[in-house]
N, C-alpha and C. Protein backbone atom coordinates (compact mmCIF):
# COMPACT_ATOMS: atom_id res chain seq x y z
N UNK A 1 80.25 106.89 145.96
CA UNK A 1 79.39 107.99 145.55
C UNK A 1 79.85 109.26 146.27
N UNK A 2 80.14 110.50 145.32
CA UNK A 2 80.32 111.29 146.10
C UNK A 2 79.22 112.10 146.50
N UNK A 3 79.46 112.43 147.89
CA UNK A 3 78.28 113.65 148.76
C UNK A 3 77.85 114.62 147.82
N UNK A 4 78.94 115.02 146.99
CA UNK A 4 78.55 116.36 146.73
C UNK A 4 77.64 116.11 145.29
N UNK A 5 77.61 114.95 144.95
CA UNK A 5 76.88 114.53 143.61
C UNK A 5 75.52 114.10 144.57
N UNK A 6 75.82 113.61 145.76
CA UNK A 6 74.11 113.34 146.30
C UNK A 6 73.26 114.43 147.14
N UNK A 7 73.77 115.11 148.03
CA UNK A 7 73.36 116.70 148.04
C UNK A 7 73.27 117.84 146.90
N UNK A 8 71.89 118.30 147.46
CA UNK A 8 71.63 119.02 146.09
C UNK A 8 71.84 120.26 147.07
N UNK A 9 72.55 120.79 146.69
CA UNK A 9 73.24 122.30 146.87
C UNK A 9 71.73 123.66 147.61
N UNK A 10 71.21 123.64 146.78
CA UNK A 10 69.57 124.14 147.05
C UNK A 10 68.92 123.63 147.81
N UNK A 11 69.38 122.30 148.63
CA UNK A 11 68.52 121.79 149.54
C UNK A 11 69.75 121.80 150.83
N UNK A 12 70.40 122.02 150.97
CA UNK A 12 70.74 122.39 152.63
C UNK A 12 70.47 123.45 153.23
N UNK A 13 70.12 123.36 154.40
CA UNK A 13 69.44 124.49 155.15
C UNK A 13 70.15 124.62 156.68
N UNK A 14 71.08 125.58 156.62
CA UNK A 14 71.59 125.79 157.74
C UNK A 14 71.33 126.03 158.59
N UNK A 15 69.88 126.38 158.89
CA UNK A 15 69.29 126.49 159.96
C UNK A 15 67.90 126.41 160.45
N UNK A 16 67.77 125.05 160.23
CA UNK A 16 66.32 124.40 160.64
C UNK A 16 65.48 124.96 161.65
N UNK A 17 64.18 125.22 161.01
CA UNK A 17 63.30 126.33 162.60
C UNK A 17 62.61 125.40 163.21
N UNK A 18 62.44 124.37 162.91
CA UNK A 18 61.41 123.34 163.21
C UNK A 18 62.10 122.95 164.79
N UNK A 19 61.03 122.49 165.98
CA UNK A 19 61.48 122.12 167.32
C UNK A 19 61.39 120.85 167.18
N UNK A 20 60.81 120.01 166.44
CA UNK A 20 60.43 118.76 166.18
C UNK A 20 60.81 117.87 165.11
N UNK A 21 60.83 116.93 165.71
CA UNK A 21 61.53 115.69 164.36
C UNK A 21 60.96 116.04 162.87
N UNK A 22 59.36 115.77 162.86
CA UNK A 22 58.92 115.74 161.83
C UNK A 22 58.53 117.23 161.48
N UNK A 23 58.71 118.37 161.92
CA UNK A 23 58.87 119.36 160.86
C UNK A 23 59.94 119.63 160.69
N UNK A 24 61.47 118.78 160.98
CA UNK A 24 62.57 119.57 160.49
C UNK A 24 62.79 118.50 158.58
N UNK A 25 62.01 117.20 159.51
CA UNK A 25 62.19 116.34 157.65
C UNK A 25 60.83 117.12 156.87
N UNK A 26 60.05 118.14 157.48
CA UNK A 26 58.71 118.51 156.20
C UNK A 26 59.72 119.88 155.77
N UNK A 27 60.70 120.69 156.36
CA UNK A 27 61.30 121.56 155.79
C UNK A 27 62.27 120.93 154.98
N UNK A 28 62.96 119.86 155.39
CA UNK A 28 64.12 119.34 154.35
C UNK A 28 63.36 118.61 152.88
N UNK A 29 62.37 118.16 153.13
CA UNK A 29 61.28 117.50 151.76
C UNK A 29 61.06 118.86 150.89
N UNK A 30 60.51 120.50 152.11
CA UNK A 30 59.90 121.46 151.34
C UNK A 30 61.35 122.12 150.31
N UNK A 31 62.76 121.63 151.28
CA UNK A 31 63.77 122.53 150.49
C UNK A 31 64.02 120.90 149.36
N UNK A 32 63.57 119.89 149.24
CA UNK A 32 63.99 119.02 147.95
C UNK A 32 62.84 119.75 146.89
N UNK A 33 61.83 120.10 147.02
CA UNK A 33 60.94 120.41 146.34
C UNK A 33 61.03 121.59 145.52
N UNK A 34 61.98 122.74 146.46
CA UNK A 34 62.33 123.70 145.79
C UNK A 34 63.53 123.80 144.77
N UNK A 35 64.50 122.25 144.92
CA UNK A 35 65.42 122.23 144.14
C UNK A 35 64.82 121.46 143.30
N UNK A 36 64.04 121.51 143.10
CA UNK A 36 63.52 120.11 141.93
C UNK A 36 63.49 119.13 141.94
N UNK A 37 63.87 118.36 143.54
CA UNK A 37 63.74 116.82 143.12
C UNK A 37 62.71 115.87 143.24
N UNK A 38 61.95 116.40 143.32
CA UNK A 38 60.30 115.87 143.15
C UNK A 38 59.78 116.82 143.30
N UNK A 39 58.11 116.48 142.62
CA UNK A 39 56.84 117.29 142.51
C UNK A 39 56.19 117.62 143.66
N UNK A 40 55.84 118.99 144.29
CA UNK A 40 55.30 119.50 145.56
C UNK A 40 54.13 118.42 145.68
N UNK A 41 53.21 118.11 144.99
CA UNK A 41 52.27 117.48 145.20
C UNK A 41 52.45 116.27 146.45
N UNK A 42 53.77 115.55 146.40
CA UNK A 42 54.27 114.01 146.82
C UNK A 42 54.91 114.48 148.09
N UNK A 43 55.11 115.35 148.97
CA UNK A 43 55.33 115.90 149.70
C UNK A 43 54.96 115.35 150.56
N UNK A 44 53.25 115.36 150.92
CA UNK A 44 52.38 114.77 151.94
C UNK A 44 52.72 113.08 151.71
N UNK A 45 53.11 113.00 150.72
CA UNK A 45 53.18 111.41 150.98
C UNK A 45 54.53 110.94 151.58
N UNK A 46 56.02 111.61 150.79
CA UNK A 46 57.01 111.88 151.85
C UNK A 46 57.19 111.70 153.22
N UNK A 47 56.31 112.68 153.23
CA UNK A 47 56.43 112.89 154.86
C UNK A 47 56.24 111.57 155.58
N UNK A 48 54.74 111.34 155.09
CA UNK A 48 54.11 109.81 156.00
C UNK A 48 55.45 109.27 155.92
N UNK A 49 55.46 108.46 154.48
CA UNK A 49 56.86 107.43 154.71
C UNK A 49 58.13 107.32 155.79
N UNK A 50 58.36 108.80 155.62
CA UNK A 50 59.78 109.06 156.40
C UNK A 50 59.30 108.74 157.85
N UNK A 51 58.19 109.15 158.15
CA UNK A 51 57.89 109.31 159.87
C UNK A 51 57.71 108.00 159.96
N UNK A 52 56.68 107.13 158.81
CA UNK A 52 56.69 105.64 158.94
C UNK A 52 57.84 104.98 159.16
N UNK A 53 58.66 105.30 158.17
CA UNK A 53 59.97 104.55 158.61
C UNK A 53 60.62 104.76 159.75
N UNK A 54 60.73 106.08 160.69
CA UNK A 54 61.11 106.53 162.05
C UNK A 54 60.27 105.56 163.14
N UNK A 55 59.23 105.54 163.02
CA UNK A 55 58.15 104.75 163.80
C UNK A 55 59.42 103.21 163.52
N UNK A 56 59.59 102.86 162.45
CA UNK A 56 60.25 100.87 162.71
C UNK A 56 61.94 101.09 163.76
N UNK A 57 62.73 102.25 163.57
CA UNK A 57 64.09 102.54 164.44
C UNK A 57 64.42 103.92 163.98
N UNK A 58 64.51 104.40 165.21
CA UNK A 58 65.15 105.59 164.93
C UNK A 58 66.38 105.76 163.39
N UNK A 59 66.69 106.65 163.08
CA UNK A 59 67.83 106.65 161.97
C UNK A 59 68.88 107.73 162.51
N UNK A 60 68.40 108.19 163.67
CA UNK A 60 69.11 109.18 164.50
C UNK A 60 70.12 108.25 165.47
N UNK A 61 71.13 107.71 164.55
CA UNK A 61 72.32 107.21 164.77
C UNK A 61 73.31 107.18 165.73
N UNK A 62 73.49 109.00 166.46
CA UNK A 62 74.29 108.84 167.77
C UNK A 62 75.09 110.05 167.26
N UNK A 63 75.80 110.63 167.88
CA UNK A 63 76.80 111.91 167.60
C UNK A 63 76.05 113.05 166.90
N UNK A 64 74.95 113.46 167.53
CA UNK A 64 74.03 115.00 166.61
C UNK A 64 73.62 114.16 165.41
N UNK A 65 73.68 113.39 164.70
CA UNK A 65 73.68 113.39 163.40
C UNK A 65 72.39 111.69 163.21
N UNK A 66 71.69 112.13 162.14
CA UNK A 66 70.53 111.51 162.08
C UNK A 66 70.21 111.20 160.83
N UNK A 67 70.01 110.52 159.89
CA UNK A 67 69.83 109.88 158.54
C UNK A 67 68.17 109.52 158.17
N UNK A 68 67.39 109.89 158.16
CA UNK A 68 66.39 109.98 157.82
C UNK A 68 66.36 109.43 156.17
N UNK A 69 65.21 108.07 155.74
CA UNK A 69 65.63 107.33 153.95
C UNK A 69 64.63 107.17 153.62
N UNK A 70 63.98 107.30 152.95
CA UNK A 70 63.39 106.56 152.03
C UNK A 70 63.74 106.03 150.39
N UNK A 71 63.00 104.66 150.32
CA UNK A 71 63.31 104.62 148.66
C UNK A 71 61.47 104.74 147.98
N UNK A 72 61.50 105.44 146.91
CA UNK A 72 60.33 105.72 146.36
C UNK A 72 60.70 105.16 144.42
N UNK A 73 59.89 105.46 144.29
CA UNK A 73 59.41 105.11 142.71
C UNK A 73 59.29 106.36 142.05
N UNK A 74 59.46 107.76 142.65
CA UNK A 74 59.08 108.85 142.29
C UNK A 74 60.45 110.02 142.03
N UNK A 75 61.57 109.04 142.46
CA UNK A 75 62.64 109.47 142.22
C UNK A 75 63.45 108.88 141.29
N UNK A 76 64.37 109.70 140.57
CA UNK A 76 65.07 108.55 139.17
C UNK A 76 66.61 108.21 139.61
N UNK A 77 66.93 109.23 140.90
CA UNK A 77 68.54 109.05 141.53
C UNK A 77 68.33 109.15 142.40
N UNK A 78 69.41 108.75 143.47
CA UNK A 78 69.65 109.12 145.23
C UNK A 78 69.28 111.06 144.85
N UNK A 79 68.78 111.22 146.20
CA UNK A 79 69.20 112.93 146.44
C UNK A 79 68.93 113.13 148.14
N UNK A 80 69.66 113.94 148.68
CA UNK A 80 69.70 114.51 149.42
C UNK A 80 69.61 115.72 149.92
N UNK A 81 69.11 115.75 151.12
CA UNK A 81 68.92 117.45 151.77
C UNK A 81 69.86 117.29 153.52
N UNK A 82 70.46 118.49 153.69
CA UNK A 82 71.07 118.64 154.91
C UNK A 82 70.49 119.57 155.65
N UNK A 83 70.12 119.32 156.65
CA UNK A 83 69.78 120.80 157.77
C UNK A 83 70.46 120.36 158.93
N UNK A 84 70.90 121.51 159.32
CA UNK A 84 71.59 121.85 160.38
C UNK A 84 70.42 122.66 161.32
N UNK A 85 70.29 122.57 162.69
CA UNK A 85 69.64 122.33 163.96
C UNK A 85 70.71 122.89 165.01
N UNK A 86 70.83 124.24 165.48
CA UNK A 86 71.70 124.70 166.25
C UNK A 86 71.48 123.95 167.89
N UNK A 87 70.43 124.52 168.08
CA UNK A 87 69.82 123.70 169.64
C UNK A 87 70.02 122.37 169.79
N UNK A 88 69.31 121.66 168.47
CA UNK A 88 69.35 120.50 168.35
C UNK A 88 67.98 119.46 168.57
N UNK A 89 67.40 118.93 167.61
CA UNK A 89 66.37 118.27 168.27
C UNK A 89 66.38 117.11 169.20
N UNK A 90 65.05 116.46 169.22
CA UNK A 90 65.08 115.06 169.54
C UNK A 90 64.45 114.49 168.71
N UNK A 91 65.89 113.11 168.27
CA UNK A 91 65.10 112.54 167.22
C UNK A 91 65.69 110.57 167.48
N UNK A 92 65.29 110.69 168.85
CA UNK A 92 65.06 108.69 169.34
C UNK A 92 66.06 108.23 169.13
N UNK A 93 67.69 109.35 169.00
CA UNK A 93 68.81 108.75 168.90
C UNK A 93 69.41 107.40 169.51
N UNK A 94 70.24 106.62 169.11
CA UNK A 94 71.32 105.89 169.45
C UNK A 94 71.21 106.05 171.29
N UNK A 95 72.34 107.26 170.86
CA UNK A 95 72.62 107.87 172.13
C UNK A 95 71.86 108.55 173.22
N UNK A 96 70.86 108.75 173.14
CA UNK A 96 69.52 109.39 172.94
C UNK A 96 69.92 111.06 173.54
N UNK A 97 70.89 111.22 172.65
CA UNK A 97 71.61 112.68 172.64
C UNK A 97 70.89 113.78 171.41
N UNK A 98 70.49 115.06 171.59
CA UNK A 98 70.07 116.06 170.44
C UNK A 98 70.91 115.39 169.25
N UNK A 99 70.00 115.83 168.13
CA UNK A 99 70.03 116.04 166.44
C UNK A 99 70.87 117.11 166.62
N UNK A 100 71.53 117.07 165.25
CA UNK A 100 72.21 118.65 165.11
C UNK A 100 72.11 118.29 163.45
N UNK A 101 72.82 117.71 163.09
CA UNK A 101 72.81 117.36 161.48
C UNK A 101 71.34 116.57 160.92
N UNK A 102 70.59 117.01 160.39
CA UNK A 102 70.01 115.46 159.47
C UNK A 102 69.95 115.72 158.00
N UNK A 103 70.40 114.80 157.71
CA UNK A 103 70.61 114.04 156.11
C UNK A 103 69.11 113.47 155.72
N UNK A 104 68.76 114.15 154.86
CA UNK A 104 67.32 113.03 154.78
C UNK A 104 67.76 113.11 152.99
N UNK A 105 67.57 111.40 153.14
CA UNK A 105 68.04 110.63 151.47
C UNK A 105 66.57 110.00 151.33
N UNK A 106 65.89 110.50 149.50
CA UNK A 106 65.85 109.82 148.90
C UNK A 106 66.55 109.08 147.88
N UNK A 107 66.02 107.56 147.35
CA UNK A 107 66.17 106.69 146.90
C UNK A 107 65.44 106.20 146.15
N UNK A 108 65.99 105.69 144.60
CA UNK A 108 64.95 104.93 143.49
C UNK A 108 64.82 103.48 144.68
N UNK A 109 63.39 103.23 144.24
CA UNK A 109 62.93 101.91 144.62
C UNK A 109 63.85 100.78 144.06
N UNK A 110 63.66 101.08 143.15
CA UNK A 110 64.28 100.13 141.54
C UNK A 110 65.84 100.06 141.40
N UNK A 111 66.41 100.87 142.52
CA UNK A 111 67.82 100.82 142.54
C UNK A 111 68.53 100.67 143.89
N UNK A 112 68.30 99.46 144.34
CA UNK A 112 69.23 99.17 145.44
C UNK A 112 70.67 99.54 145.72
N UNK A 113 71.31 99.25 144.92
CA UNK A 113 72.77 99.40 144.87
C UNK A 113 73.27 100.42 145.38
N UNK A 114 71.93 101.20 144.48
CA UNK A 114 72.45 103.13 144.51
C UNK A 114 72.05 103.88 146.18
N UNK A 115 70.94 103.11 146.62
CA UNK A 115 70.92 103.46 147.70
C UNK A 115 71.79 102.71 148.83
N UNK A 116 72.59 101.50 148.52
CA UNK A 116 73.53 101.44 149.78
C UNK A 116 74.53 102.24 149.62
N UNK A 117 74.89 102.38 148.02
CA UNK A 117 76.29 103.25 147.30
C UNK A 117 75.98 104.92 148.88
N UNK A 118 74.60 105.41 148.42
CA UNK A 118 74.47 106.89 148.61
C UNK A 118 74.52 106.36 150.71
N UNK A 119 74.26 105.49 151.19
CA UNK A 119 74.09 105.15 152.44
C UNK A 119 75.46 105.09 153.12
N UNK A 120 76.58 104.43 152.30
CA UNK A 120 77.85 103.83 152.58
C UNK A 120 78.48 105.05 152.62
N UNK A 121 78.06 105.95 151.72
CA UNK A 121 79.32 107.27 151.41
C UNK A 121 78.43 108.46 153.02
N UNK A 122 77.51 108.10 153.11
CA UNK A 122 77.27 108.71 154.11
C UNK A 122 77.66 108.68 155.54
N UNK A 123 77.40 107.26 155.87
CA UNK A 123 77.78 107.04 157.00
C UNK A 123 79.07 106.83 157.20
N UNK A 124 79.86 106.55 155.80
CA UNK A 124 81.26 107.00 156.25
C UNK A 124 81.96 107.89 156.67
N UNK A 125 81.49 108.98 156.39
CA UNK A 125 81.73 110.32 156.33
C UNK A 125 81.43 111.04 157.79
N UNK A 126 80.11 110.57 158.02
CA UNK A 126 79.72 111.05 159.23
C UNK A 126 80.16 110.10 160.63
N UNK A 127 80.83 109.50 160.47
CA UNK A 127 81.27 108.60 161.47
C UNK A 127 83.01 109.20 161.85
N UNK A 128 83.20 109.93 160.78
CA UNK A 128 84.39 110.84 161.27
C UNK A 128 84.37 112.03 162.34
N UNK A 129 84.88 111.80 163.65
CA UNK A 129 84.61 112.69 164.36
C UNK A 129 84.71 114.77 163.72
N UNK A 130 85.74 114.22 163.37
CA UNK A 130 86.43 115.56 162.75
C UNK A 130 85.38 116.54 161.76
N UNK A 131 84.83 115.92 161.13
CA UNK A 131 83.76 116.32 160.05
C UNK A 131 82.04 116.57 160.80
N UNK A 132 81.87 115.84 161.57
CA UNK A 132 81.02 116.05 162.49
C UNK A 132 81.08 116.96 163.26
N UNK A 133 82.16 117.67 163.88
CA UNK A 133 82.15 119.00 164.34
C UNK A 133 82.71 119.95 163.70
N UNK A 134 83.13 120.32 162.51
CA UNK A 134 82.60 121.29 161.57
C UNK A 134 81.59 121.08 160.91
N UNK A 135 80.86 119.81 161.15
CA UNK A 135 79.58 120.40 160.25
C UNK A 135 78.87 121.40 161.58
N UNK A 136 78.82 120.69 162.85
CA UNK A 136 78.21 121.33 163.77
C UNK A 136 78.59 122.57 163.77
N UNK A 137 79.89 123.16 163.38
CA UNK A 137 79.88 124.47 163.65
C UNK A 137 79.57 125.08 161.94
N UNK A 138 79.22 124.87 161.54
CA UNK A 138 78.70 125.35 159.90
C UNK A 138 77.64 126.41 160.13
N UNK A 139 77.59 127.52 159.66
CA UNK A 139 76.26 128.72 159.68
C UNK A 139 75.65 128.75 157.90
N UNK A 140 76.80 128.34 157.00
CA UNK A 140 76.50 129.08 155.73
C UNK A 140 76.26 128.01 155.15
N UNK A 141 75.56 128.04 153.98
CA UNK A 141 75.26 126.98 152.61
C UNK A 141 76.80 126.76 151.84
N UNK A 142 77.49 127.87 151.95
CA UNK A 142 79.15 127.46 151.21
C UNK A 142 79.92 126.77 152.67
N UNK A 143 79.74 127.20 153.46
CA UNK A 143 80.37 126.21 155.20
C UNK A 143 80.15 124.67 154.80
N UNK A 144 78.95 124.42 154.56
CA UNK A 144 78.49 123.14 153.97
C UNK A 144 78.97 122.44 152.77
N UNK A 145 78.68 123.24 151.90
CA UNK A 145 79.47 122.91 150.47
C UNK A 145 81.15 122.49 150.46
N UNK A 146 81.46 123.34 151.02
CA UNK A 146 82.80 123.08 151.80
C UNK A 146 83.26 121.68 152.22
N UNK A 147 82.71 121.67 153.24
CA UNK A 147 83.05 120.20 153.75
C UNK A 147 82.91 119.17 153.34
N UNK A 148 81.02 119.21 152.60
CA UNK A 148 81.27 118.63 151.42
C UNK A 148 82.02 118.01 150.50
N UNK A 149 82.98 118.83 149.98
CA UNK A 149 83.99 118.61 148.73
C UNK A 149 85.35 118.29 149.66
N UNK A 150 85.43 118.32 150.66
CA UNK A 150 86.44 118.30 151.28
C UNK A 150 86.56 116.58 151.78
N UNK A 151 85.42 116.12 152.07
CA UNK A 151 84.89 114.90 152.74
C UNK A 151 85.60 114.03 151.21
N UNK A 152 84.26 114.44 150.26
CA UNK A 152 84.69 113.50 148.62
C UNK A 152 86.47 113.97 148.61
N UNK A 153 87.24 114.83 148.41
CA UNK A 153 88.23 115.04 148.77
C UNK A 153 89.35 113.78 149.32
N UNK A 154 88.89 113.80 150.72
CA UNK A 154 89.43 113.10 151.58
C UNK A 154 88.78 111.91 152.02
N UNK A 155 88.04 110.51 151.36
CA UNK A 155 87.33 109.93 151.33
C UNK A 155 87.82 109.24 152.93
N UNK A 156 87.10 108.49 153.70
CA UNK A 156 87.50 107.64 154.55
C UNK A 156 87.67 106.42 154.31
N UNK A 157 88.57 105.60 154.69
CA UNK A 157 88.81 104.65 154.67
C UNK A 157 88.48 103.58 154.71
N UNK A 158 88.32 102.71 153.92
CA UNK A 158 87.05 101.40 154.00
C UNK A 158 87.79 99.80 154.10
């Protein structure tokens, strides 16, 4: 799966204001909402889930970078949102080192596949040192887009 088919362009946010875990995933839900990929209404329910699911293991993986998932019934494809976090939060990492990146993926309920497909192309990607610090140094929505297409581009190796 490529990134740039599971990021929705309108939902990365280069620069997350939130100091806290759970308002940097209620700004990345508020920027899916503004690209259309679900109804503002489901928002509040979003949220719970995602923090529910944070509550069973962190998804804040280790190296800045943090994966935040859910799968819902309210979505018809994978989609994604990126924010970038200059300071960096805390979000119960691995490493228990600052956030800088988080990826927060939804997922059809009803489609497993698609969510390991959209999981696999992720964490491949981000497990590349190299790509991990240009995303960290990224300011712009095209900085992002960029690497993006560059990542699908240059797939990693499996």
């Amino acid at each position: 799966m490529k990134l740039k088919d599971l990021v929705l362009e309108k939902a990365i946010l280069p620069a997350l204001k939130g100091a806290k875990r759970d308002e940097c995933i209620g700004e990345l839900l508020d920027a899916l909402v503004k690209a259309g990929a679900f109804k503002a209404s489901l928002r509040s329910e979003f949220l719970k889930a995602v923090v529910k699911r944070e509550k069973k293991g962190s998804t804040g993986f280790g190296h800045g970078v943090a994966v935040p998932h859910v799968k819902t019934t309210e979505v018809t494809g994978c989609v994604a949102a990126i924010g970038l976090h200059t300071a960096g939060i805390d979000f119960n990492a691995l490493d228990r080192q600052p956030v800088h990146a988080v990826f927060l993926l939804l997922s059809p309920e009803e489609q497993p596949e698609a969510h390991l497909d959209a999981m696999e192309s992720l964490f491949g990607t981000l497990s590349q040192e190299q790509f991990r610090k240009f995303l960290k140094q990224a300011r712009t929505v095209a900085d992002v887009v960029t690497l993006l297409e560059e990542a699908d581009a240059n797939p990693p190796a499996r």
